[in-house]
C-alpha atoms as a PDB file:
ATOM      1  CA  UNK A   1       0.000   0.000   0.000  1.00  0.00           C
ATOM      2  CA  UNK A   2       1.083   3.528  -0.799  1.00  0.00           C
ATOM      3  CA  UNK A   3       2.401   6.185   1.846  1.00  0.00           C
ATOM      4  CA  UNK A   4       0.049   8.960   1.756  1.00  0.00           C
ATOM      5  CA  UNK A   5       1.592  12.590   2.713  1.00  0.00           C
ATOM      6  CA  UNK A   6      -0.251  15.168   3.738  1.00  0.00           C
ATOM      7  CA  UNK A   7       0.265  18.645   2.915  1.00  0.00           C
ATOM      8  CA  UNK A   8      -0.556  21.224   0.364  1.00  0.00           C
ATOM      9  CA  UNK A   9      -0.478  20.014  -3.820  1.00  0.00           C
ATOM     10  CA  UNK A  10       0.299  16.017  -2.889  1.00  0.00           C
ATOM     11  CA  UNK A  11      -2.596  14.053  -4.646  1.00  0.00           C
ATOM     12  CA  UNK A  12      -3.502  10.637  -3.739  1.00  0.00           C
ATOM     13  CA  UNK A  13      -4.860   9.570  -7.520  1.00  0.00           C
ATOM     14  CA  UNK A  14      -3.157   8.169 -10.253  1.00  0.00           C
ATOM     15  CA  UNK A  15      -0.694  10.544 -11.884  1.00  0.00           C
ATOM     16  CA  UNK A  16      -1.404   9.224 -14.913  1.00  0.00           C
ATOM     17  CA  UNK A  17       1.982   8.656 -15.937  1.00  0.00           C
ATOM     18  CA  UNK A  18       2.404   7.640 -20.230  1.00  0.00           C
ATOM     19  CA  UNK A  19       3.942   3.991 -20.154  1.00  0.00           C
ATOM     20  CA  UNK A  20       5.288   3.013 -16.589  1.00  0.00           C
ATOM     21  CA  UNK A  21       5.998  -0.683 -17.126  1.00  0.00           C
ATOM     22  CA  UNK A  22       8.532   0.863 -19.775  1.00  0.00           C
ATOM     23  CA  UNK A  23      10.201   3.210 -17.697  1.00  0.00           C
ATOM     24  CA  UNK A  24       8.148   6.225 -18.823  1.00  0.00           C
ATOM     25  CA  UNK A  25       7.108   8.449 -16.665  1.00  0.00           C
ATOM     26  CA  UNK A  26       6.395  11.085 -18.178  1.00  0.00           C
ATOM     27  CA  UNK A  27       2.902  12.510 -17.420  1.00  0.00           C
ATOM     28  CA  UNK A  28       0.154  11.370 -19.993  1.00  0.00           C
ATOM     29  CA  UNK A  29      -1.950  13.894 -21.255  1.00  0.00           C
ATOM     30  CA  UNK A  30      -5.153  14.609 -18.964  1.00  0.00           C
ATOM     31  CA  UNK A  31      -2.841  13.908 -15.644  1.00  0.00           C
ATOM     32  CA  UNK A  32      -3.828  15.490 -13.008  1.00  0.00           C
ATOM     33  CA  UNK A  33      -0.371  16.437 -12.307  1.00  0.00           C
ATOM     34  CA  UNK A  34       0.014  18.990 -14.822  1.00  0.00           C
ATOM     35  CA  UNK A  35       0.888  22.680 -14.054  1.00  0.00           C
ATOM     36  CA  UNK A  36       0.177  21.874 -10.189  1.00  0.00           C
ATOM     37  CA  UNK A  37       4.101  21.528  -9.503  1.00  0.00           C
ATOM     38  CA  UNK A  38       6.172  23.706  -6.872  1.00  0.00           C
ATOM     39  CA  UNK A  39       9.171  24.434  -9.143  1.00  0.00           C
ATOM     40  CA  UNK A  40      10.543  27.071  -6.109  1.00  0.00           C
ATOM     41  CA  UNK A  41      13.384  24.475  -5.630  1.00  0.00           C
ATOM     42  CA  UNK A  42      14.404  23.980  -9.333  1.00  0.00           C
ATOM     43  CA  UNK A  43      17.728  25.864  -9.763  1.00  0.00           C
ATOM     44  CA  UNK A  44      16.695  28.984 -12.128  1.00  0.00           C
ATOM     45  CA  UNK A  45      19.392  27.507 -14.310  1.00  0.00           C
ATOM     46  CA  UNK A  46      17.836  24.628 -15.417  1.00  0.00           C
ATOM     47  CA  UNK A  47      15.578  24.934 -18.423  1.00  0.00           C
ATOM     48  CA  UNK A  48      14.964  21.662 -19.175  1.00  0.00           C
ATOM     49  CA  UNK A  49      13.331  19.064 -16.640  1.00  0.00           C
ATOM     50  CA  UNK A  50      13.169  15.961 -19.044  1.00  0.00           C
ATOM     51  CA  UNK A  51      16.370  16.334 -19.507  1.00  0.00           C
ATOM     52  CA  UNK A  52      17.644  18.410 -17.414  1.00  0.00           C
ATOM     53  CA  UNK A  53      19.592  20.755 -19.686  1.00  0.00           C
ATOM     54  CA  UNK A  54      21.253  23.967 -18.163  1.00  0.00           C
END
């Protein structure tokens, strides 16, 4: 069974991610995870998050 966290922007549905079982977890489209992110601790130079480019 899953940990559940309280606290503000944690979801406990499916984040819909596009093909876990292959390592893909990327968010499919329709996830509820979209544009909900805190990106506050993201250094500013990173402009990439897939692949983390700087």
């Amino acid at each position: 069974m899953a940990t559940v966290y309280s606290g503000i922007k944690n979801i406990t549905v499916d984040p819909q991610f596009a093909a876990p079982t292959l390592n893909d977890f990327r968010l499919a489209t329709g996830s509820p995870c979209i544009e909900v992110g805190d990106n506050s601790r993201v250094p500013i130079e990173v402009t990439d998050l897939t692949t983390m480019t700087m």
